[in-house]
PDB file of N, CA and C in Angstrom:
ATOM      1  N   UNK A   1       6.177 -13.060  20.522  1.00  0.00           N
ATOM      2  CA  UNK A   1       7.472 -12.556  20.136  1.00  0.00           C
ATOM      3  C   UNK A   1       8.175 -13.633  19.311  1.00  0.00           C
ATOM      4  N   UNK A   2       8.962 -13.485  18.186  1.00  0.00           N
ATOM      5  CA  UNK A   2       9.185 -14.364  17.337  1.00  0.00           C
ATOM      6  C   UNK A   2      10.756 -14.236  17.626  1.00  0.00           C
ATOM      7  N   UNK A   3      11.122 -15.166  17.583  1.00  0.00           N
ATOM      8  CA  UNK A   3      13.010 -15.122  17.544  1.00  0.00           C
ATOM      9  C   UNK A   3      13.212 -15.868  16.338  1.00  0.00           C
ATOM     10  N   UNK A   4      14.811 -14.988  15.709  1.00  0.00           N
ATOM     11  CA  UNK A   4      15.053 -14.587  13.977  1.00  0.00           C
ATOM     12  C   UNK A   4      16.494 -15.414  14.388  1.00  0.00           C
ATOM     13  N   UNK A   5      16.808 -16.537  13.061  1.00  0.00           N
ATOM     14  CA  UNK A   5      18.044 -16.904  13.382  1.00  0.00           C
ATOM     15  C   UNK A   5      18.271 -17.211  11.632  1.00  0.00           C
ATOM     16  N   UNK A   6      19.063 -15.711  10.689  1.00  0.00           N
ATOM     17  CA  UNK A   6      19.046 -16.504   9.637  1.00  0.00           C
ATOM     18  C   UNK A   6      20.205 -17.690   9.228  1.00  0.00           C
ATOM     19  N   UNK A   7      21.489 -17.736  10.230  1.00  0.00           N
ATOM     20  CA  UNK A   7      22.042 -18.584  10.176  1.00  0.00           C
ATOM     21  C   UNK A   7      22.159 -19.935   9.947  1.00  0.00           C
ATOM     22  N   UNK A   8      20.456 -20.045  11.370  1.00  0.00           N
ATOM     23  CA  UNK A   8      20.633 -21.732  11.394  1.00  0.00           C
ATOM     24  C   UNK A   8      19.003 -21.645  10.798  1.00  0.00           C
ATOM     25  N   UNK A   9      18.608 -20.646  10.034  1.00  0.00           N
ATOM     26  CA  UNK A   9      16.983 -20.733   9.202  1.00  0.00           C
ATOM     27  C   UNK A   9      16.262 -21.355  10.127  1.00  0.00           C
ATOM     28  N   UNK A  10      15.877 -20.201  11.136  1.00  0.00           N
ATOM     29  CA  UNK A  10      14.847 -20.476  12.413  1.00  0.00           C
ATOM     30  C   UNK A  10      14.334 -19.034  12.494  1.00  0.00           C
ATOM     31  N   UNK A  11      12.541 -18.937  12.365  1.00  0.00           N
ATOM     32  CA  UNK A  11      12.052 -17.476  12.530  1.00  0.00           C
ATOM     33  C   UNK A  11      10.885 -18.386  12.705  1.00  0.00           C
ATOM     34  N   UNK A  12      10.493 -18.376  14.468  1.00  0.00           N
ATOM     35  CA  UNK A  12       9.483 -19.460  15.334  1.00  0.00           C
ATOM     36  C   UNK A  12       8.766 -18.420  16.348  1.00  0.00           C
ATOM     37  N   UNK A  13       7.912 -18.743  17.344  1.00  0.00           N
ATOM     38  CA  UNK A  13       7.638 -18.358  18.441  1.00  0.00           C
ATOM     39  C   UNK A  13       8.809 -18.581  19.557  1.00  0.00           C
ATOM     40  N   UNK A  14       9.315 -17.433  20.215  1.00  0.00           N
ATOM     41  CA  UNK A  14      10.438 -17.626  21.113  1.00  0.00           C
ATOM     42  C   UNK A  14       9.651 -18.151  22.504  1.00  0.00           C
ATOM     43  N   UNK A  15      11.020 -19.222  22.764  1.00  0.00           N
ATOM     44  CA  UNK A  15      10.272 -19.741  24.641  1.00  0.00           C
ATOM     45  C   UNK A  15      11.853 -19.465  24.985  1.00  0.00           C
ATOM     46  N   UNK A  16      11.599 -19.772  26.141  1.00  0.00           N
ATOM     47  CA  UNK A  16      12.786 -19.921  26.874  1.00  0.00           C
ATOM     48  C   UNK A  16      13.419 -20.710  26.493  1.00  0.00           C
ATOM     49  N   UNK A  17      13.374 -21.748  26.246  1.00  0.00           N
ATOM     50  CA  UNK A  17      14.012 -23.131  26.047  1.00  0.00           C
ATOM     51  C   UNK A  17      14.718 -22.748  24.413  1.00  0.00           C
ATOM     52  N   UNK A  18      14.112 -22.197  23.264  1.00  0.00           N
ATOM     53  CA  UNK A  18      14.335 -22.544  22.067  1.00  0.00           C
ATOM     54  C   UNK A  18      15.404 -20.888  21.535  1.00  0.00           C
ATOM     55  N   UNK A  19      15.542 -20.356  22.821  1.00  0.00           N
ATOM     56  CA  UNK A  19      16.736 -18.868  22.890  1.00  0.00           C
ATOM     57  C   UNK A  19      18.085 -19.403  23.142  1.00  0.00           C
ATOM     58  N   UNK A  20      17.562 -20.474  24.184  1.00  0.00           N
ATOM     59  CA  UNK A  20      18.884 -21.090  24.545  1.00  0.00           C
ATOM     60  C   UNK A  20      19.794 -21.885  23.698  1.00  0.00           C
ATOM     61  N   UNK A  21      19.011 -22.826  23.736  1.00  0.00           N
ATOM     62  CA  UNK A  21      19.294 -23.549  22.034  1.00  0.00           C
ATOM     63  C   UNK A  21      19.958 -22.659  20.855  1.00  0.00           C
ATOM     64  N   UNK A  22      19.294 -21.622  20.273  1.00  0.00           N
ATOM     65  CA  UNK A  22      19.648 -20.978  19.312  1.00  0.00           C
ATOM     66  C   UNK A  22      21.041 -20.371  19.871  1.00  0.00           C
ATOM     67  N   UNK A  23      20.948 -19.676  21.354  1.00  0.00           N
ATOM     68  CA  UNK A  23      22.294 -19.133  21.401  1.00  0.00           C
ATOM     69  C   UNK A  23      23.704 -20.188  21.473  1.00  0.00           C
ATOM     70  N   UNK A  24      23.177 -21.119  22.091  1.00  0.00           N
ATOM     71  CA  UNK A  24      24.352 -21.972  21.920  1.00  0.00           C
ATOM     72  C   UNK A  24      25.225 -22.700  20.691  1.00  0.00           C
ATOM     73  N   UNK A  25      23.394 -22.829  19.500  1.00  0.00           N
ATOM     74  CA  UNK A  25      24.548 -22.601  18.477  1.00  0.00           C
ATOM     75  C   UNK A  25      24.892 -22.368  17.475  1.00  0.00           C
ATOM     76  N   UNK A  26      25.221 -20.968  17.721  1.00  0.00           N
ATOM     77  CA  UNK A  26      26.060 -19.893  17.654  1.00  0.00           C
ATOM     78  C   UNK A  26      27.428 -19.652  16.997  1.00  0.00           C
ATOM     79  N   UNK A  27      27.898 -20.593  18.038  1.00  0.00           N
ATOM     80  CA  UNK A  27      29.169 -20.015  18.119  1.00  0.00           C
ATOM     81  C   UNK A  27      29.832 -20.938  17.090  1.00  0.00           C
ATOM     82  N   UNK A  28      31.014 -20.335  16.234  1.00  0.00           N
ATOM     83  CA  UNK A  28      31.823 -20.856  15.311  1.00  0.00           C
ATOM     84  C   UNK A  28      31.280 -20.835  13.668  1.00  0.00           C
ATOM     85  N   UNK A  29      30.338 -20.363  13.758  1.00  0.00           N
ATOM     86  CA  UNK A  29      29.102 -20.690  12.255  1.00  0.00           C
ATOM     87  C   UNK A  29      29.546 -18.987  11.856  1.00  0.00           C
ATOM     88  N   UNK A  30      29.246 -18.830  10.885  1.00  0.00           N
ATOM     89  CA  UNK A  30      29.512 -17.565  10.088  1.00  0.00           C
ATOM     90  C   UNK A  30      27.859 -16.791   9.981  1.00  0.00           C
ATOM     91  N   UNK A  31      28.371 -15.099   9.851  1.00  0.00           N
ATOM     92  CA  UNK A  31      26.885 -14.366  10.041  1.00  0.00           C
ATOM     93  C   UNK A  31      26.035 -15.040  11.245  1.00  0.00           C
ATOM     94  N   UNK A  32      26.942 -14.937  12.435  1.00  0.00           N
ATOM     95  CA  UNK A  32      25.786 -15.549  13.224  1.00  0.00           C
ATOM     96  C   UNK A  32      25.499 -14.693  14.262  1.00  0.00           C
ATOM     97  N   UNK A  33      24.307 -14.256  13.986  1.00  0.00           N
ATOM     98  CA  UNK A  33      23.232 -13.258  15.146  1.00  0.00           C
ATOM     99  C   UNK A  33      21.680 -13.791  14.753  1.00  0.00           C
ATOM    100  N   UNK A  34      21.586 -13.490  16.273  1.00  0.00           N
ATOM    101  CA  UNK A  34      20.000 -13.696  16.587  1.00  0.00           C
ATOM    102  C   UNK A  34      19.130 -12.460  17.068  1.00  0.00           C
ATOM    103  N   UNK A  35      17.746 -12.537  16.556  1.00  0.00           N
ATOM    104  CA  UNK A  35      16.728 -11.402  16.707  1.00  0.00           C
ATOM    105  C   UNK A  35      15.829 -12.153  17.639  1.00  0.00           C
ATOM    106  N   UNK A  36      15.285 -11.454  18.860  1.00  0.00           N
ATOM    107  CA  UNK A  36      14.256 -11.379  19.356  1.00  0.00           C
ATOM    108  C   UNK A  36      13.599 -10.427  19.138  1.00  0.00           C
ATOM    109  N   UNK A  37      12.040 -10.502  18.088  1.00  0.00           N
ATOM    110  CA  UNK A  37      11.677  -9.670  18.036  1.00  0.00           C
ATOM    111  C   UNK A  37       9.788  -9.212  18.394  1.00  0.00           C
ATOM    112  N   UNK A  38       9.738  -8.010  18.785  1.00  0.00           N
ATOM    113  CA  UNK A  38       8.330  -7.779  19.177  1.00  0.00           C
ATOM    114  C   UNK A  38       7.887  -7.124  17.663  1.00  0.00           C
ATOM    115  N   UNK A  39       8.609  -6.134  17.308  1.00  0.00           N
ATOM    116  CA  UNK A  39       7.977  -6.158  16.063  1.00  0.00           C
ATOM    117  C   UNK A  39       9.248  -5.406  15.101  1.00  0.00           C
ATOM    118  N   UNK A  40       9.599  -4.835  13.973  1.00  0.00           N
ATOM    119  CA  UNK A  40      10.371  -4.285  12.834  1.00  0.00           C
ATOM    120  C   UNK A  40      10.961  -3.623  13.585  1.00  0.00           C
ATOM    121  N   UNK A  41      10.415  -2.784  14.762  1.00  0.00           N
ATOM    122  CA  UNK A  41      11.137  -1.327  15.095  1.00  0.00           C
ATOM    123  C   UNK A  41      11.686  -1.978  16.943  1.00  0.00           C
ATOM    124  N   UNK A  42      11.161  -2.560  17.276  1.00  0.00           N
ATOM    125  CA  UNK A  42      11.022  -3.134  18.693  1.00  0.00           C
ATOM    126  C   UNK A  42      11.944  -4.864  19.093  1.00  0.00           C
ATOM    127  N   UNK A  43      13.665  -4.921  18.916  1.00  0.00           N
ATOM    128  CA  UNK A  43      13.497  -5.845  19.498  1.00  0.00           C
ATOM    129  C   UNK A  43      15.405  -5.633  20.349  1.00  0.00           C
ATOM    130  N   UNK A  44      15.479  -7.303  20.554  1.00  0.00           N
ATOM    131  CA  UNK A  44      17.036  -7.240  20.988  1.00  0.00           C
ATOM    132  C   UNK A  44      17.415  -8.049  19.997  1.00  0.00           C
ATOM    133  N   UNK A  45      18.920  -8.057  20.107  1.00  0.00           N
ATOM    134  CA  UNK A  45      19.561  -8.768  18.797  1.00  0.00           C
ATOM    135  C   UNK A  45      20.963  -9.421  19.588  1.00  0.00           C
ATOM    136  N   UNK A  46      21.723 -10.423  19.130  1.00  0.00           N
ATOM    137  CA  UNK A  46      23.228 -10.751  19.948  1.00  0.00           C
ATOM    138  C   UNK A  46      23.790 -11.302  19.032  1.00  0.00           C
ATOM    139  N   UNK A  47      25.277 -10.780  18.512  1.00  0.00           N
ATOM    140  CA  UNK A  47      26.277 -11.339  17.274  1.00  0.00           C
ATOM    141  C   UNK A  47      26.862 -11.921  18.586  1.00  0.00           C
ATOM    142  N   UNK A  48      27.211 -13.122  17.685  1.00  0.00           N
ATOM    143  CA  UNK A  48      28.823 -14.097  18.232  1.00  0.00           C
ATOM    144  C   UNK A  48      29.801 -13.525  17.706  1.00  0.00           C
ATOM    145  N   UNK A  49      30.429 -13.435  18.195  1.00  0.00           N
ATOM    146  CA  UNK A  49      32.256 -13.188  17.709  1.00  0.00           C
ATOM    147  C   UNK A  49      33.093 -13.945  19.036  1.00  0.00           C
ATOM    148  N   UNK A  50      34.405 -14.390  18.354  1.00  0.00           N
ATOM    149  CA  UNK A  50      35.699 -15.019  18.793  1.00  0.00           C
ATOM    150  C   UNK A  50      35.317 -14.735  20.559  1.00  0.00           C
ATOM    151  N   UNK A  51      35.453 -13.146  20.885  1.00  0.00           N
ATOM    152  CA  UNK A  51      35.992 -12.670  21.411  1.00  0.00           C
ATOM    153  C   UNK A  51      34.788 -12.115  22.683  1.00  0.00           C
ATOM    154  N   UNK A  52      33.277 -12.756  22.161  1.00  0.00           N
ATOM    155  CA  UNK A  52      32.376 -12.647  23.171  1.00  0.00           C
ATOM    156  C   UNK A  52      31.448 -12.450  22.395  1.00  0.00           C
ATOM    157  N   UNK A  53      29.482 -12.100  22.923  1.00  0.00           N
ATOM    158  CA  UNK A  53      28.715 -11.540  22.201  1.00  0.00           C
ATOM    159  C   UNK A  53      28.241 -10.098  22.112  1.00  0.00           C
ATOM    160  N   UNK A  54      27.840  -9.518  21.102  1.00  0.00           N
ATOM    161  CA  UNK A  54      27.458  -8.097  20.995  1.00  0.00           C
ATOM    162  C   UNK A  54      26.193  -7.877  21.394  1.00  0.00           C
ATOM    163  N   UNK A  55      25.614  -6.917  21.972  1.00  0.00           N
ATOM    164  CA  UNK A  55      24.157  -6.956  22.558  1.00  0.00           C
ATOM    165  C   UNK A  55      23.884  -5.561  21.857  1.00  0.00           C
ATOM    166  N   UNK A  56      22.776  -5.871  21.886  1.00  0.00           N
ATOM    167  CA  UNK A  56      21.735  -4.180  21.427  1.00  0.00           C
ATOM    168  C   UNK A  56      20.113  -4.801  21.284  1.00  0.00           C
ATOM    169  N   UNK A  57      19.588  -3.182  21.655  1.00  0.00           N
ATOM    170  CA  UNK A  57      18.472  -3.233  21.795  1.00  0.00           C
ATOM    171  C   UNK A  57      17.872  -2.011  21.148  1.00  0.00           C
ATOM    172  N   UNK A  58      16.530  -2.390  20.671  1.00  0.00           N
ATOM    173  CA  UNK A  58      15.743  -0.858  20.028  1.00  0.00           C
ATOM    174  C   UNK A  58      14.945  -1.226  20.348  1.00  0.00           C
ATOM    175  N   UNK A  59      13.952   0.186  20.773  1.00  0.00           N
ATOM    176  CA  UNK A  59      12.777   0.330  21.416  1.00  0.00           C
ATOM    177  C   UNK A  59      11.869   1.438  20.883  1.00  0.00           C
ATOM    178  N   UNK A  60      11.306   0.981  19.673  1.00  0.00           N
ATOM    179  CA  UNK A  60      10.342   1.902  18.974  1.00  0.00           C
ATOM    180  C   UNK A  60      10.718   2.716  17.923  1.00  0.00           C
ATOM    181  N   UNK A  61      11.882   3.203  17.389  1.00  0.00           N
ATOM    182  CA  UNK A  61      12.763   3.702  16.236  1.00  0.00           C
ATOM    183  C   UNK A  61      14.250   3.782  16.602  1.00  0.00           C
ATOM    184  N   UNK A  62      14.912   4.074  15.368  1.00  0.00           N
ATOM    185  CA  UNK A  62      15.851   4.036  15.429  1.00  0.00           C
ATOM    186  C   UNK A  62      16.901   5.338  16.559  1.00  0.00           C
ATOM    187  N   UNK A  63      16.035   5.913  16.793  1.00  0.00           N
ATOM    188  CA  UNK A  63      16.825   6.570  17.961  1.00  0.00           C
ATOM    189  C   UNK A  63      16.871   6.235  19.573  1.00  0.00           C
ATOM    190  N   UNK A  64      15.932   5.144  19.678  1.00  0.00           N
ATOM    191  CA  UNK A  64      15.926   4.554  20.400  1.00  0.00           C
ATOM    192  C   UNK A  64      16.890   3.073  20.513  1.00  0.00           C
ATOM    193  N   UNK A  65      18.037   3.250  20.128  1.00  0.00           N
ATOM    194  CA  UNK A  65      18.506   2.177  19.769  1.00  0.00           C
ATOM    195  C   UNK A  65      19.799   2.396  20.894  1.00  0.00           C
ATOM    196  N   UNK A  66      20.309   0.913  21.232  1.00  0.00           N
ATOM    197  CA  UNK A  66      21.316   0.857  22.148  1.00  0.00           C
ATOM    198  C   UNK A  66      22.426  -0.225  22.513  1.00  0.00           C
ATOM    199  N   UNK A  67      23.686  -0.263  22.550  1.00  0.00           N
ATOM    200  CA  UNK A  67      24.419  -1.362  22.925  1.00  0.00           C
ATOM    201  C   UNK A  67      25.212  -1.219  23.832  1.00  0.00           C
ATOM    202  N   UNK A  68      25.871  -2.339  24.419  1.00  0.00           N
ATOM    203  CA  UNK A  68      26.602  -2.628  25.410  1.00  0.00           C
ATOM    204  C   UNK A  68      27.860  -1.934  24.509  1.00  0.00           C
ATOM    205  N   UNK A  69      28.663  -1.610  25.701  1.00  0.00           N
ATOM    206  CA  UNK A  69      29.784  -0.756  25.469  1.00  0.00           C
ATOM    207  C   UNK A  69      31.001  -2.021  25.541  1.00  0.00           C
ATOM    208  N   UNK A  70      30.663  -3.868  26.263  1.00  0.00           N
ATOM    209  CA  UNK A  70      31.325  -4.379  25.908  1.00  0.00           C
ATOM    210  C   UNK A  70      31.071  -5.607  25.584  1.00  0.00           C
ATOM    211  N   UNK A  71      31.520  -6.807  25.199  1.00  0.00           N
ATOM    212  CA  UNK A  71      31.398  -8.110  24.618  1.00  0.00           C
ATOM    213  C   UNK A  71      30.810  -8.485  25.936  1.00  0.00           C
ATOM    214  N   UNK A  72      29.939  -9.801  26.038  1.00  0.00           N
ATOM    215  CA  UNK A  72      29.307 -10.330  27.128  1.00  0.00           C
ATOM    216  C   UNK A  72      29.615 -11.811  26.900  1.00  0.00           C
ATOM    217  N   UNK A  73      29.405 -11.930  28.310  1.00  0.00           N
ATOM    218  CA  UNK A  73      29.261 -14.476  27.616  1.00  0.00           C
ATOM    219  C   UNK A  73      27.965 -14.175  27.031  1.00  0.00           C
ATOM    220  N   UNK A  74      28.363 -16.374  26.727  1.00  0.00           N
ATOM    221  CA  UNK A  74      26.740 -16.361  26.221  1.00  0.00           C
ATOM    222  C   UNK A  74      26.088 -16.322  27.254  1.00  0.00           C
ATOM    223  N   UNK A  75      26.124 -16.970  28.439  1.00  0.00           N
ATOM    224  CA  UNK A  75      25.059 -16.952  29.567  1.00  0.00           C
ATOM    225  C   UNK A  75      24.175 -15.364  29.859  1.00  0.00           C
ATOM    226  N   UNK A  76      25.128 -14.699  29.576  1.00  0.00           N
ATOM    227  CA  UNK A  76      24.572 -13.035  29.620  1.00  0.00           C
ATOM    228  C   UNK A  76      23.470 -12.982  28.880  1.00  0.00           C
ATOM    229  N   UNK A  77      24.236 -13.313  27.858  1.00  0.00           N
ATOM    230  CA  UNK A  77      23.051 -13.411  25.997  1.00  0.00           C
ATOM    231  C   UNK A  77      21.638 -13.871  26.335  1.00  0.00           C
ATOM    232  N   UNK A  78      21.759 -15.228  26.744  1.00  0.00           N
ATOM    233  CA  UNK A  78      20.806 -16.448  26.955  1.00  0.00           C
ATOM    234  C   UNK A  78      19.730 -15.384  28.234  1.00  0.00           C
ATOM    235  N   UNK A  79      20.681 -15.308  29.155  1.00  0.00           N
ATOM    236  CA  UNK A  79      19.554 -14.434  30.374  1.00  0.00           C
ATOM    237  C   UNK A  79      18.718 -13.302  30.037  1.00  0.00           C
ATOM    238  N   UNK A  80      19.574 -12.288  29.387  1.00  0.00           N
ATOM    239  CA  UNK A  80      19.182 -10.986  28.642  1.00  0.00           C
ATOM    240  C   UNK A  80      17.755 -11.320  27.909  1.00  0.00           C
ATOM    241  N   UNK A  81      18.222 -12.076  26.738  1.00  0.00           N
ATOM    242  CA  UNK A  81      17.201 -12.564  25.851  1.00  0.00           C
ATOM    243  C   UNK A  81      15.971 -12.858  26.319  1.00  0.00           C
ATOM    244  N   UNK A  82      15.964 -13.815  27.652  1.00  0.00           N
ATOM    245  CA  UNK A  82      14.891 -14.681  28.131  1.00  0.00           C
ATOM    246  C   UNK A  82      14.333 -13.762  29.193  1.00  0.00           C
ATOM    247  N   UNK A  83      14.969 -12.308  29.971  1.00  0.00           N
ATOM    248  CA  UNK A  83      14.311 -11.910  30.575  1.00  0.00           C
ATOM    249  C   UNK A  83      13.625 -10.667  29.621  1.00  0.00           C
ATOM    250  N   UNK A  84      13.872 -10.243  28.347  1.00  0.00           N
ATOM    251  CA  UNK A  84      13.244  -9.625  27.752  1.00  0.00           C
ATOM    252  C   UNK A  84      12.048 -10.647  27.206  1.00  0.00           C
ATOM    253  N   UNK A  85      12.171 -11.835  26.752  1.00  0.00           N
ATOM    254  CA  UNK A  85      10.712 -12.171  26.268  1.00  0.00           C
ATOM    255  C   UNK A  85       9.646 -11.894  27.955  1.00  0.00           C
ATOM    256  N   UNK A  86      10.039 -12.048  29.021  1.00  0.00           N
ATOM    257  CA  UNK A  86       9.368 -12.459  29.539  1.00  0.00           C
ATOM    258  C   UNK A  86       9.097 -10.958  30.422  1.00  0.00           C
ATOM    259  N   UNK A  87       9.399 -10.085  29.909  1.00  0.00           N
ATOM    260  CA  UNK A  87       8.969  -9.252  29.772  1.00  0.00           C
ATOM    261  C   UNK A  87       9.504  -7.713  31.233  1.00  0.00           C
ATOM    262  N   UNK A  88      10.913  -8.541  31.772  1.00  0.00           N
ATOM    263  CA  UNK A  88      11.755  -8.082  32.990  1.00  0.00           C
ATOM    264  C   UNK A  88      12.226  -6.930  32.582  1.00  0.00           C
ATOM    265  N   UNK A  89      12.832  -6.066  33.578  1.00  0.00           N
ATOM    266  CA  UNK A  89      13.504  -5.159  32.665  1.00  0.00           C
ATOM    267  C   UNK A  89      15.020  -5.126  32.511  1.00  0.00           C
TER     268      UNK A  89
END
């Protein structure tokens, strides 16, 4: 699974360790969202904003697509992220 950061120009193999990193930083930088992705149609994604992060997820096309109804911390972000690479539900 590759995690997408065009902000800070990072598109690597995702670990645990290098989600965290990326989400932390995040915050204050402009256009800043991160992709975890399994493949084009298959991943999760989390924008920073002021005011918390945005979560969504797609799972195989675009009608399969989904977000949180509200802003989350980062710790949410960071957990979310790391229990999807690792494959939780």
């Amino acid at each position: 699974m590759k995690i997408i950061c065009p902000t800070l120009n990072k598109e690597e193999e995702a670990t645990l360790q290098n989600i965290a990193e990326i989400i932390r930083l995040l915050e204050n930088k402009e256009d800043t969202f991160v992709i975890l992705e399994k493949d084009a149609l298959t991943y999760m994604q989390a924008l920073w904003t002021r005011d918390g992060y945005d979560l969504e997820y797609q799972d195989g096309n675009i009608l399969e697509h989904y977000w949180l109804s509200e802003l989350v911390t980062q710790d949410d972000v960071i957990w979310a992220l790391q229990s999807y690479l690792k494959g939780e539900p």
